[in-house]
PDB file of N, CA and C in Angstrom:
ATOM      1  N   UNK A   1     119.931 101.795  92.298  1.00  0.00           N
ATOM      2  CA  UNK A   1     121.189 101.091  92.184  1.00  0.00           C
ATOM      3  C   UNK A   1     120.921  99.708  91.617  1.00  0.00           C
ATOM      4  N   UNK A   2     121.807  99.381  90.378  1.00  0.00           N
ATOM      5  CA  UNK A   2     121.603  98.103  89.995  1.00  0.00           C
ATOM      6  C   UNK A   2     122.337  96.945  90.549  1.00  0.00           C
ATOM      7  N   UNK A   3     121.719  96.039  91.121  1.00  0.00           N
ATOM      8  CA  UNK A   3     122.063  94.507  92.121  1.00  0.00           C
ATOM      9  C   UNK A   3     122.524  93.771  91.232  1.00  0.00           C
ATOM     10  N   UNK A   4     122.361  93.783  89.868  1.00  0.00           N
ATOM     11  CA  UNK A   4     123.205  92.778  89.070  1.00  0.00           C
ATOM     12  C   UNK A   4     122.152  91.705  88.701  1.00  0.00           C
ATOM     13  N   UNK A   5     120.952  91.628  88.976  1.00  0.00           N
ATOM     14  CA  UNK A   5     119.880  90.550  88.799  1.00  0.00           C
ATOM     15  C   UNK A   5     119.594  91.045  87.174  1.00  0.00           C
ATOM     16  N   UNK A   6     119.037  92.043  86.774  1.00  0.00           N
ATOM     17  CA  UNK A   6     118.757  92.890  85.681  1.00  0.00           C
ATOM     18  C   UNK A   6     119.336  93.843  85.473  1.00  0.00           C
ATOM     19  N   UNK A   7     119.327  94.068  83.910  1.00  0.00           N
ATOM     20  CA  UNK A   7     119.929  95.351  83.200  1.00  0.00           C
ATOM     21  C   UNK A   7     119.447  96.431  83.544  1.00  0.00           C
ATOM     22  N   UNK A   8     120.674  97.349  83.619  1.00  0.00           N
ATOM     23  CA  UNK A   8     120.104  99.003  84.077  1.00  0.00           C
ATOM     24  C   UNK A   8     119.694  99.360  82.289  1.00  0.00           C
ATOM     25  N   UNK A   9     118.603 100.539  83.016  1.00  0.00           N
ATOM     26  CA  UNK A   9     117.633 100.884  82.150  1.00  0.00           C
ATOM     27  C   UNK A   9     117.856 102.516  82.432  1.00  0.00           C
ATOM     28  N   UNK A  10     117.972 102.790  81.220  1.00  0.00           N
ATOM     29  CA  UNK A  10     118.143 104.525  81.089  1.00  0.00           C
ATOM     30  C   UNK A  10     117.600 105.572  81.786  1.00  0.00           C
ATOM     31  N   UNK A  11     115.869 105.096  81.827  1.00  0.00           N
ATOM     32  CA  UNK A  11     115.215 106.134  82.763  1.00  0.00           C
ATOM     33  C   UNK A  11     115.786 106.286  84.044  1.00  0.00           C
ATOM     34  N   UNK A  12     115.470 107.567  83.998  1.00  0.00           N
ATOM     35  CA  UNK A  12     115.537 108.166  85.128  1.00  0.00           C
ATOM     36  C   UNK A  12     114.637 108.974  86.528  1.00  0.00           C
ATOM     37  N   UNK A  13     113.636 107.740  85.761  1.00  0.00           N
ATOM     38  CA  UNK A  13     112.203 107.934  86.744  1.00  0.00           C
ATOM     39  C   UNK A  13     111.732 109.785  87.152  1.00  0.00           C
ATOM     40  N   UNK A  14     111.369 109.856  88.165  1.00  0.00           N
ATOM     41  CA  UNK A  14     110.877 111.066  88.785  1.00  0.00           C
ATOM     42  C   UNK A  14     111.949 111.843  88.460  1.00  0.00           C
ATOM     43  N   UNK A  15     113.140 112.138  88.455  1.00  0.00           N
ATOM     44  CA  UNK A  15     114.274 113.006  88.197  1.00  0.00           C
ATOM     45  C   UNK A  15     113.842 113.991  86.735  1.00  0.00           C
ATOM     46  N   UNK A  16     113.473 113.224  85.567  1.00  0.00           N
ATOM     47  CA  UNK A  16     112.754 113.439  84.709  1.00  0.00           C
ATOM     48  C   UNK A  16     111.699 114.965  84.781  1.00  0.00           C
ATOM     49  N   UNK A  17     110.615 114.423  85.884  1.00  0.00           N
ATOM     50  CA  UNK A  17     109.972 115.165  86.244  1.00  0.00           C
ATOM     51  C   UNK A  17     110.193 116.698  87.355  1.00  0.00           C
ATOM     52  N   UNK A  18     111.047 116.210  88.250  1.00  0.00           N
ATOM     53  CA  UNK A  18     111.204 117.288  89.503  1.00  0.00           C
ATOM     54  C   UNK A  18     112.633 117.853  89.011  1.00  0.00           C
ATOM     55  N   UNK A  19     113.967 117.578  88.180  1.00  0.00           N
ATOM     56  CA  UNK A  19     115.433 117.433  88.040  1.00  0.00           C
ATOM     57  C   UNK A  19     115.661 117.413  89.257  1.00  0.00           C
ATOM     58  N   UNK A  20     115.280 116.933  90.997  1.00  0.00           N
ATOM     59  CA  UNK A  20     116.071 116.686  91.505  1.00  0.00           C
ATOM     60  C   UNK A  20     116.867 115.340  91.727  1.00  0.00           C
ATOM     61  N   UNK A  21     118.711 115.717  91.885  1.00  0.00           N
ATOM     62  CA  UNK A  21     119.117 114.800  91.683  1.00  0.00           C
ATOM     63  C   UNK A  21     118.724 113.097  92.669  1.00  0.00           C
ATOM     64  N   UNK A  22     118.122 114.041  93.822  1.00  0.00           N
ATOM     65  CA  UNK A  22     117.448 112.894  94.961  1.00  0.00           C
ATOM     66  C   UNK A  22     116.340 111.565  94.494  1.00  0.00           C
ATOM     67  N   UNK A  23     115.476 112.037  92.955  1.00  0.00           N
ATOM     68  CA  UNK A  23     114.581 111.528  92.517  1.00  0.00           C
ATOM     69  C   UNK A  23     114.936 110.813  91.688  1.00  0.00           C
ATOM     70  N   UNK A  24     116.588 110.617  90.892  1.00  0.00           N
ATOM     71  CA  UNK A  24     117.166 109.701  90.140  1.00  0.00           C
ATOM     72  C   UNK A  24     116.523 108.455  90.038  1.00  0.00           C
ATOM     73  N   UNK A  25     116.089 107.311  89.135  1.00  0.00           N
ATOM     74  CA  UNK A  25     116.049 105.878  89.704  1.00  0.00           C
ATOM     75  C   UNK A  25     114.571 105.609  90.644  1.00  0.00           C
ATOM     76  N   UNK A  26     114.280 106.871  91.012  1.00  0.00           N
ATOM     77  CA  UNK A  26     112.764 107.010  92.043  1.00  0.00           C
ATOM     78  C   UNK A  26     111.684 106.651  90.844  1.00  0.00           C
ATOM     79  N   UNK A  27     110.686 105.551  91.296  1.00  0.00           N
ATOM     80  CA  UNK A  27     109.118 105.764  90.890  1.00  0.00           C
ATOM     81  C   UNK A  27     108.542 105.849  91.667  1.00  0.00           C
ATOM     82  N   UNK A  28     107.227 106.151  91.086  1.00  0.00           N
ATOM     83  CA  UNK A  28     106.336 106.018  92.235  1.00  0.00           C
ATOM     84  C   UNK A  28     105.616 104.754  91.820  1.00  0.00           C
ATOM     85  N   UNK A  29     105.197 104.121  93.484  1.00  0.00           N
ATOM     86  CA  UNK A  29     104.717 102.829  93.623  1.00  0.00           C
ATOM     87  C   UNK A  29     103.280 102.772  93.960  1.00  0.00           C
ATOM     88  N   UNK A  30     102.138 101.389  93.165  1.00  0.00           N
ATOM     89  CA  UNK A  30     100.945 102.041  92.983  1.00  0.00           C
ATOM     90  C   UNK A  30     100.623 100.676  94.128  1.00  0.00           C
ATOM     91  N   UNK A  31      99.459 101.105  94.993  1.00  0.00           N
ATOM     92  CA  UNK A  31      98.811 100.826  95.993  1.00  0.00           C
ATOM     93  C   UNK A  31      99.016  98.786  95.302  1.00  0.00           C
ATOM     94  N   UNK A  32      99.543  97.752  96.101  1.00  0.00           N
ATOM     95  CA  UNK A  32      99.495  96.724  96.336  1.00  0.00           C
ATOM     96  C   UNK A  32      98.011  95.906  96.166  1.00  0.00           C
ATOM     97  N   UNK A  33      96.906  96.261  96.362  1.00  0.00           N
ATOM     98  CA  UNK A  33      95.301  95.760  95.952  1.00  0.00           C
ATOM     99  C   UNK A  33      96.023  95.286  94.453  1.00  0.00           C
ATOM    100  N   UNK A  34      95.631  93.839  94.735  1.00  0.00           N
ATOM    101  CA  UNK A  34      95.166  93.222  93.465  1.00  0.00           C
ATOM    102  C   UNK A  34      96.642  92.992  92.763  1.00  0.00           C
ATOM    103  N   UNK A  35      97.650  93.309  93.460  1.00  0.00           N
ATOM    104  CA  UNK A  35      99.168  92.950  92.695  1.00  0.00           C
ATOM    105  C   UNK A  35      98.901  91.430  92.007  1.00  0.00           C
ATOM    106  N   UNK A  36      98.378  91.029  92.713  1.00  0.00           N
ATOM    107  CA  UNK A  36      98.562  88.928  91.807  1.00  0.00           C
ATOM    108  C   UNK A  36      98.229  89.315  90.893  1.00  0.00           C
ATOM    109  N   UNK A  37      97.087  90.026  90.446  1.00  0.00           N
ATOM    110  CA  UNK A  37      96.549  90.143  89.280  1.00  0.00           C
ATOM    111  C   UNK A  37      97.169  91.037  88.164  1.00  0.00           C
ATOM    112  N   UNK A  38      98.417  91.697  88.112  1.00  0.00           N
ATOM    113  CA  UNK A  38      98.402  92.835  87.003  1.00  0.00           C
ATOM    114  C   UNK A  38      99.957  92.852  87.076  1.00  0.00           C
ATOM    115  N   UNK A  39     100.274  91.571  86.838  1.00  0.00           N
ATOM    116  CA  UNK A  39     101.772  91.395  86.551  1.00  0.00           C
ATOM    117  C   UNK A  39     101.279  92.023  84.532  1.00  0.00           C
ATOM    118  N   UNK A  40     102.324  92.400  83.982  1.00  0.00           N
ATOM    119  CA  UNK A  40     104.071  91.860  84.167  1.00  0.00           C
ATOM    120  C   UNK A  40     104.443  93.215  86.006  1.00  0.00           C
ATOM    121  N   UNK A  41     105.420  93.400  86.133  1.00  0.00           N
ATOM    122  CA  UNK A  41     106.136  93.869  87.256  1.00  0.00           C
ATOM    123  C   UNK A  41     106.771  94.769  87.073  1.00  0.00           C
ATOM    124  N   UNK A  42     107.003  96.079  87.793  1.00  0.00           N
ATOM    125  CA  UNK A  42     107.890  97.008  87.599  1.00  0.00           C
ATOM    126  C   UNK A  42     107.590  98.195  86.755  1.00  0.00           C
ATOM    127  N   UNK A  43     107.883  99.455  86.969  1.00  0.00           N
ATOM    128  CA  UNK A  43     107.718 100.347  86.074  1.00  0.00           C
ATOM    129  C   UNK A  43     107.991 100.259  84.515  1.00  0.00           C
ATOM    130  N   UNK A  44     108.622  99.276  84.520  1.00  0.00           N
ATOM    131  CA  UNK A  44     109.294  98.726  82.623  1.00  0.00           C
ATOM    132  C   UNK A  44     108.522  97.112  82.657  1.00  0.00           C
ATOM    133  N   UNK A  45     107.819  96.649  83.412  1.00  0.00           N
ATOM    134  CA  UNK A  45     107.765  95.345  82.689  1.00  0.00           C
ATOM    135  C   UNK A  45     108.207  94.093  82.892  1.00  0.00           C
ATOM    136  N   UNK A  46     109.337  94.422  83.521  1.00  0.00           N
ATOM    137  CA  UNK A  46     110.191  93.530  83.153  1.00  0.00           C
ATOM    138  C   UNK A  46     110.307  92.364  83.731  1.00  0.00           C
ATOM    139  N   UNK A  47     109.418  92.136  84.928  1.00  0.00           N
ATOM    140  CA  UNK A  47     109.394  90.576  85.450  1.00  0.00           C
ATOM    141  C   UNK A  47     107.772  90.337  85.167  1.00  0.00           C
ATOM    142  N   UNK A  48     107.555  89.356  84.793  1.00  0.00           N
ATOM    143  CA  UNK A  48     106.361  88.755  84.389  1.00  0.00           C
ATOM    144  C   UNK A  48     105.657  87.578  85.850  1.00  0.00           C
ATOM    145  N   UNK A  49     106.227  87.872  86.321  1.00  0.00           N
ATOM    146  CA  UNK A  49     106.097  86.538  87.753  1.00  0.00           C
ATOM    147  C   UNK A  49     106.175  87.219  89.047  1.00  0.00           C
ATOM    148  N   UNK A  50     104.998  87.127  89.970  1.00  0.00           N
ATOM    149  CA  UNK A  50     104.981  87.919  91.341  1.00  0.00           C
ATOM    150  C   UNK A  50     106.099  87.438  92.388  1.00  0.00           C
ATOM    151  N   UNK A  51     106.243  86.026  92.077  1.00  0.00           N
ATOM    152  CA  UNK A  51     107.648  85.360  93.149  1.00  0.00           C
ATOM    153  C   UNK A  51     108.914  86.172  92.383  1.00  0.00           C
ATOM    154  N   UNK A  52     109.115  86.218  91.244  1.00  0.00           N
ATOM    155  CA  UNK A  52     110.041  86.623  91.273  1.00  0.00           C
ATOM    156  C   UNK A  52     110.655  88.286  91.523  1.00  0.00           C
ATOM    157  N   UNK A  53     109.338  88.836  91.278  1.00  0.00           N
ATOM    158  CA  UNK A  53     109.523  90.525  91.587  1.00  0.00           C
ATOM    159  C   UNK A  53     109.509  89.944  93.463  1.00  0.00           C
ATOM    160  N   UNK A  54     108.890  89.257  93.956  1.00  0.00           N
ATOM    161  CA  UNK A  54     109.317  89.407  95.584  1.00  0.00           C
ATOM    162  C   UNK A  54     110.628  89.426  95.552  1.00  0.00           C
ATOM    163  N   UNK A  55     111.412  88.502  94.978  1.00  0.00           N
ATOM    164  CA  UNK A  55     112.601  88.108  94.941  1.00  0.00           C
ATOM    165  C   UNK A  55     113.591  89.338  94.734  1.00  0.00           C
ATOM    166  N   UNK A  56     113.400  89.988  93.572  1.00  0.00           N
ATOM    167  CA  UNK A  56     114.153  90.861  93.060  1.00  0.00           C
ATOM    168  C   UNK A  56     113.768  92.429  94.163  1.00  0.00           C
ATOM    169  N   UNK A  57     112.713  92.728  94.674  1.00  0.00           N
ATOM    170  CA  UNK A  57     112.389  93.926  95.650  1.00  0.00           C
ATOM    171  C   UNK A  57     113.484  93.601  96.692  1.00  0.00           C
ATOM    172  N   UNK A  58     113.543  92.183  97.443  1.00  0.00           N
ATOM    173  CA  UNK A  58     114.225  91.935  98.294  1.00  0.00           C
ATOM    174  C   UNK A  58     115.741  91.900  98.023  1.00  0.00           C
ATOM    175  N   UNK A  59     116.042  91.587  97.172  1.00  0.00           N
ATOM    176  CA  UNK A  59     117.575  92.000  96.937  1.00  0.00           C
ATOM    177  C   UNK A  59     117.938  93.354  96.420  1.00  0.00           C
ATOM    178  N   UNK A  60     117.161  93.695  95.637  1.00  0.00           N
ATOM    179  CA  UNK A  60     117.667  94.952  95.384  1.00  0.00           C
ATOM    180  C   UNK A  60     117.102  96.352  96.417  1.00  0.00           C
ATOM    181  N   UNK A  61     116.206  95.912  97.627  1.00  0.00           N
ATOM    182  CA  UNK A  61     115.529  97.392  98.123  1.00  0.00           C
ATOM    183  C   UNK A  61     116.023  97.166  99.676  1.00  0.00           C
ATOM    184  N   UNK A  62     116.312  95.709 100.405  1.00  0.00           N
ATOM    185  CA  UNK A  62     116.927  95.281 101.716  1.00  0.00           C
ATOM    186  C   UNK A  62     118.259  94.916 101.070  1.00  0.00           C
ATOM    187  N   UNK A  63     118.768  94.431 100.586  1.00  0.00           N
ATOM    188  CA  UNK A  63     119.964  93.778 100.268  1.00  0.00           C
ATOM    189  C   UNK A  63     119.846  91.802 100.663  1.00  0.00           C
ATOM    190  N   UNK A  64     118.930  91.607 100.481  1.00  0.00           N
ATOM    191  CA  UNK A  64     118.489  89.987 101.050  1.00  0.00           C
ATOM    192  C   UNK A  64     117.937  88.902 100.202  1.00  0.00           C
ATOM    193  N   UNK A  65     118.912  87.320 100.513  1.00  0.00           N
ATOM    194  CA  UNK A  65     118.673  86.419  99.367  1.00  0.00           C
ATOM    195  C   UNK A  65     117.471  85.821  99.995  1.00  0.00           C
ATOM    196  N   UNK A  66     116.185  85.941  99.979  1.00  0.00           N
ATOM    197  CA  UNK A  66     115.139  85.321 100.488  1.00  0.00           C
ATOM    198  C   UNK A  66     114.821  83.480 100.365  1.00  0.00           C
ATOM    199  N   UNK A  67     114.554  82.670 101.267  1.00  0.00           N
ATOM    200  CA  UNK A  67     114.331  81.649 100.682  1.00  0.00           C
ATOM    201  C   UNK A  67     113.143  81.343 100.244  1.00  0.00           C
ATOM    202  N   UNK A  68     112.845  80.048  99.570  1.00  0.00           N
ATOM    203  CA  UNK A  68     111.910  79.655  98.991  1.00  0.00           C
ATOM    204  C   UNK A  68     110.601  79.677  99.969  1.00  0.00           C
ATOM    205  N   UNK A  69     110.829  79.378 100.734  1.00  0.00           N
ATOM    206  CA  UNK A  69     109.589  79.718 101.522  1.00  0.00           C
ATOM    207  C   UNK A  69     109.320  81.362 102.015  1.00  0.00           C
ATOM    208  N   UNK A  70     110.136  81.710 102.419  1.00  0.00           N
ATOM    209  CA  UNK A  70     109.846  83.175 102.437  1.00  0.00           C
ATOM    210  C   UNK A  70     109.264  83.947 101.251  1.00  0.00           C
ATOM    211  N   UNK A  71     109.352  83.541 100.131  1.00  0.00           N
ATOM    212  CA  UNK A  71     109.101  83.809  99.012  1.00  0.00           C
ATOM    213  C   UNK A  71     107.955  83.455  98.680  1.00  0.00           C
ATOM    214  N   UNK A  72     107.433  81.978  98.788  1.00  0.00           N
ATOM    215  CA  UNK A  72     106.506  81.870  98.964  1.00  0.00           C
ATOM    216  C   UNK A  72     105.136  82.164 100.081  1.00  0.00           C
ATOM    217  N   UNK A  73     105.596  82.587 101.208  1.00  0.00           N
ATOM    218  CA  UNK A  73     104.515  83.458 102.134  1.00  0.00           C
ATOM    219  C   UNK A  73     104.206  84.900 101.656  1.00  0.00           C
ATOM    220  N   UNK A  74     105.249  85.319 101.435  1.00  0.00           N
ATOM    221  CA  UNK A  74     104.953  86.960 101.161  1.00  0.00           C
ATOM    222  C   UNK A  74     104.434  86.558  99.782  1.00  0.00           C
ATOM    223  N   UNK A  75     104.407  86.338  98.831  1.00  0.00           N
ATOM    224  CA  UNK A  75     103.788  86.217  98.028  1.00  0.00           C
ATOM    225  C   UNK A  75     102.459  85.412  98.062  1.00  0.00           C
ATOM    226  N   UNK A  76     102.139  84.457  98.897  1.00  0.00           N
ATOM    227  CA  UNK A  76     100.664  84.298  99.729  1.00  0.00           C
ATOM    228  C   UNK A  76      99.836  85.435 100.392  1.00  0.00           C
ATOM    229  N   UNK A  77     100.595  86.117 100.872  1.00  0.00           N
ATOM    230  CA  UNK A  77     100.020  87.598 101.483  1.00  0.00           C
ATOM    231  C   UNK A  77      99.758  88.591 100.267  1.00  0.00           C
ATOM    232  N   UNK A  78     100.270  89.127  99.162  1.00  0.00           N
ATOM    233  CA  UNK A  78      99.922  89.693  98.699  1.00  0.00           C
ATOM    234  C   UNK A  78      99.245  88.714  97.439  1.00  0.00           C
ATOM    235  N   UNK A  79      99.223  87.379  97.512  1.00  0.00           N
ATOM    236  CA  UNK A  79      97.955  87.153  96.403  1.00  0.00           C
ATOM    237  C   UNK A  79      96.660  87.726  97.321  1.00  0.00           C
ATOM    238  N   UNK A  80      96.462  87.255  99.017  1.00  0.00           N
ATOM    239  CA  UNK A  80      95.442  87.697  99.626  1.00  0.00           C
ATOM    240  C   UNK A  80      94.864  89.405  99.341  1.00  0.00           C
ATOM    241  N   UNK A  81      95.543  89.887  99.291  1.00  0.00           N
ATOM    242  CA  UNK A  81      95.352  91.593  98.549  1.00  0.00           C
ATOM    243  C   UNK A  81      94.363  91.442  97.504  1.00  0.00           C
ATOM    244  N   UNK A  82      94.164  90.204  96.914  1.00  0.00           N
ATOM    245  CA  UNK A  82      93.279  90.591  95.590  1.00  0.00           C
ATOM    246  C   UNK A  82      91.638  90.652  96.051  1.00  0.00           C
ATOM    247  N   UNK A  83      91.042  90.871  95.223  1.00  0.00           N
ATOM    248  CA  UNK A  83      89.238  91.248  95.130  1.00  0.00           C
ATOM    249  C   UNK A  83      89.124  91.843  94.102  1.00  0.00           C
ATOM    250  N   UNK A  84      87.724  91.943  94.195  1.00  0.00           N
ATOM    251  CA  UNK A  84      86.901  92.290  92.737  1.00  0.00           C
ATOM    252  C   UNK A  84      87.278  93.718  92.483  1.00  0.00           C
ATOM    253  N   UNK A  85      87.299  93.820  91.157  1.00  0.00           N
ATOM    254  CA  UNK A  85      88.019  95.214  90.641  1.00  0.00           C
ATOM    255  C   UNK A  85      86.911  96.091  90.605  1.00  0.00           C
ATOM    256  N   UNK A  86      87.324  97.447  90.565  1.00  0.00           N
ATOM    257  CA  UNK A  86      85.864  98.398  90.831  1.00  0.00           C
ATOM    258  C   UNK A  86      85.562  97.999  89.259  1.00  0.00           C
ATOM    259  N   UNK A  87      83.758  98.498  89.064  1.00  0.00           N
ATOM    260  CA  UNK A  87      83.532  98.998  88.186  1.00  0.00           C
ATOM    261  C   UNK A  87      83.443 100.159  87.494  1.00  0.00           C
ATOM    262  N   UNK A  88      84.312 100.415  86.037  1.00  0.00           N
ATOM    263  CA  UNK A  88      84.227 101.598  85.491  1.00  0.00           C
ATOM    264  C   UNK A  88      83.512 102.169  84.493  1.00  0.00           C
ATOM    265  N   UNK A  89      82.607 103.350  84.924  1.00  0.00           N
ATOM    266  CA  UNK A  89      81.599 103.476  83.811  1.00  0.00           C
ATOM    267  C   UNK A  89      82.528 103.886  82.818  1.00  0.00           C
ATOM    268  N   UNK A  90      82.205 103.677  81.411  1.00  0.00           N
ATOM    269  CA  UNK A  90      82.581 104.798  80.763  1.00  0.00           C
ATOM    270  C   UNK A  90      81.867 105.511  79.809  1.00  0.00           C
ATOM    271  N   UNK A  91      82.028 106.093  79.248  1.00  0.00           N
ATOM    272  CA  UNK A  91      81.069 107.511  78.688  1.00  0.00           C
ATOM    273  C   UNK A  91      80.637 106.691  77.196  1.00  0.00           C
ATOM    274  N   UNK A  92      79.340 107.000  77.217  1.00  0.00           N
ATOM    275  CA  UNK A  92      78.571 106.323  75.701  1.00  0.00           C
ATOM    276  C   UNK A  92      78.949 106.997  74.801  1.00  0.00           C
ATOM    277  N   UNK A  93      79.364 106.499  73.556  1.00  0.00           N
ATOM    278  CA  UNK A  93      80.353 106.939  72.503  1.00  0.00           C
ATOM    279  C   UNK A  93      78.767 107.574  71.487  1.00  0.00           C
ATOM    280  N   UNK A  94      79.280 108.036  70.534  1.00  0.00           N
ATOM    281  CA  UNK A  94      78.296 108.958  69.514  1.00  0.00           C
ATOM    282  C   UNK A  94      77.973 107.575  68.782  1.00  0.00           C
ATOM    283  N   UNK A  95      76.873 107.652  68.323  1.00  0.00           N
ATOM    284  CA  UNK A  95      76.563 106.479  67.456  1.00  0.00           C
ATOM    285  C   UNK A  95      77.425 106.392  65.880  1.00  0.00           C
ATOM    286  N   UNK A  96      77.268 107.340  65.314  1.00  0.00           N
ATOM    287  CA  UNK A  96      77.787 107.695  63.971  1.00  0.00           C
ATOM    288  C   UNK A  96      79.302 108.397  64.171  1.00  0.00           C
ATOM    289  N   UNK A  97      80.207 107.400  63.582  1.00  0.00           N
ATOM    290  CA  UNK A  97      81.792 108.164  63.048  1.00  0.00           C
ATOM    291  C   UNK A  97      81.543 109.391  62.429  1.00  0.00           C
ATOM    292  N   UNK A  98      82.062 110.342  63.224  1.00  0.00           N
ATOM    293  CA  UNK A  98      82.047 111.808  62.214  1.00  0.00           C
ATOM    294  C   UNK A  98      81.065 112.768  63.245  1.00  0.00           C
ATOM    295  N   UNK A  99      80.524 112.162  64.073  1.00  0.00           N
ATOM    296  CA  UNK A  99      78.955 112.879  64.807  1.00  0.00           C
ATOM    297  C   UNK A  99      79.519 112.826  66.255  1.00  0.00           C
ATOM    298  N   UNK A 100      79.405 113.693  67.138  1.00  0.00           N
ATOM    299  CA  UNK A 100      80.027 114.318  68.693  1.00  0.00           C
ATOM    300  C   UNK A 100      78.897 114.741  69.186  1.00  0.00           C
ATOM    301  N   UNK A 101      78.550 114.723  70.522  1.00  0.00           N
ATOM    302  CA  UNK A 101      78.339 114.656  71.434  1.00  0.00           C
ATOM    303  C   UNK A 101      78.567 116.425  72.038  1.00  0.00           C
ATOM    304  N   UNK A 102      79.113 116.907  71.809  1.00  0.00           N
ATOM    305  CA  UNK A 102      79.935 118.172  72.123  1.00  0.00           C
ATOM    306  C   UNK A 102      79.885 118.786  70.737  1.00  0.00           C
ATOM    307  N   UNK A 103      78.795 120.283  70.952  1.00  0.00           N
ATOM    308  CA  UNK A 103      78.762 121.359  69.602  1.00  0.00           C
ATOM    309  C   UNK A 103      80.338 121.572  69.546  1.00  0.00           C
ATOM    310  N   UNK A 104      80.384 122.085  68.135  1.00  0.00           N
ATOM    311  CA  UNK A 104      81.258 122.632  67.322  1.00  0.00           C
ATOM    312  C   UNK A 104      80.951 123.760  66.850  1.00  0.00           C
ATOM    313  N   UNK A 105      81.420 124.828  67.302  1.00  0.00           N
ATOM    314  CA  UNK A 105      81.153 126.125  67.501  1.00  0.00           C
ATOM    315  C   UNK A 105      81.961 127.094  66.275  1.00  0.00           C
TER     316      UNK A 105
END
């Protein structure tokens, strides 16, 4: 449901995926570790600032105008969420463009 803070946006999240009509507007939400770090916000983007996605969760998911300090604690708590990011191996590329790793049969 749109609160009027931001423009409704076409998707139709999980509905997409399952057609049930229950999943309309549904995403799925990815584990909080490290939120300070990997703004912009939202499945689209669309807030670039962690105070202000607090801001906007709270009005649009409780119905509540948070104040500035409230805003600013919960958003102290989840900068605390951050730490060092895993490391990811990734796979050593072929030396030569044109040359794989994997026969061609």
């Amino acid at each position: 449901e749109n609160n009027g803070l931001y423009a409704d946006y076409p998707d139709p999240g999980r509905f997409r995926l399952t057609e049930l009509e229950s999943d309309r507007a549904r995403f799925k939400v990815p584990t909080l570790r490290n939120v300070a770090l990997t703004a912009p916000y939202f499945h689209n983007g669309a807030v670039p600032d962690l105070s202000e996605a607090v801001r906007v969760m709270a009005a649009s998911q409780l119905g509540l105008a948070l104040t500035a300090t409230d805003v600013a604690d919960i958003s102290a708590f989840l900068h605390a969420l951050s730490g060092p990011f895993p490391t990811i191996s990734l796979p050593r590329l072929p030396p030569t463009p044109g040359e794989s790793i994997v026969p061609i049969h």
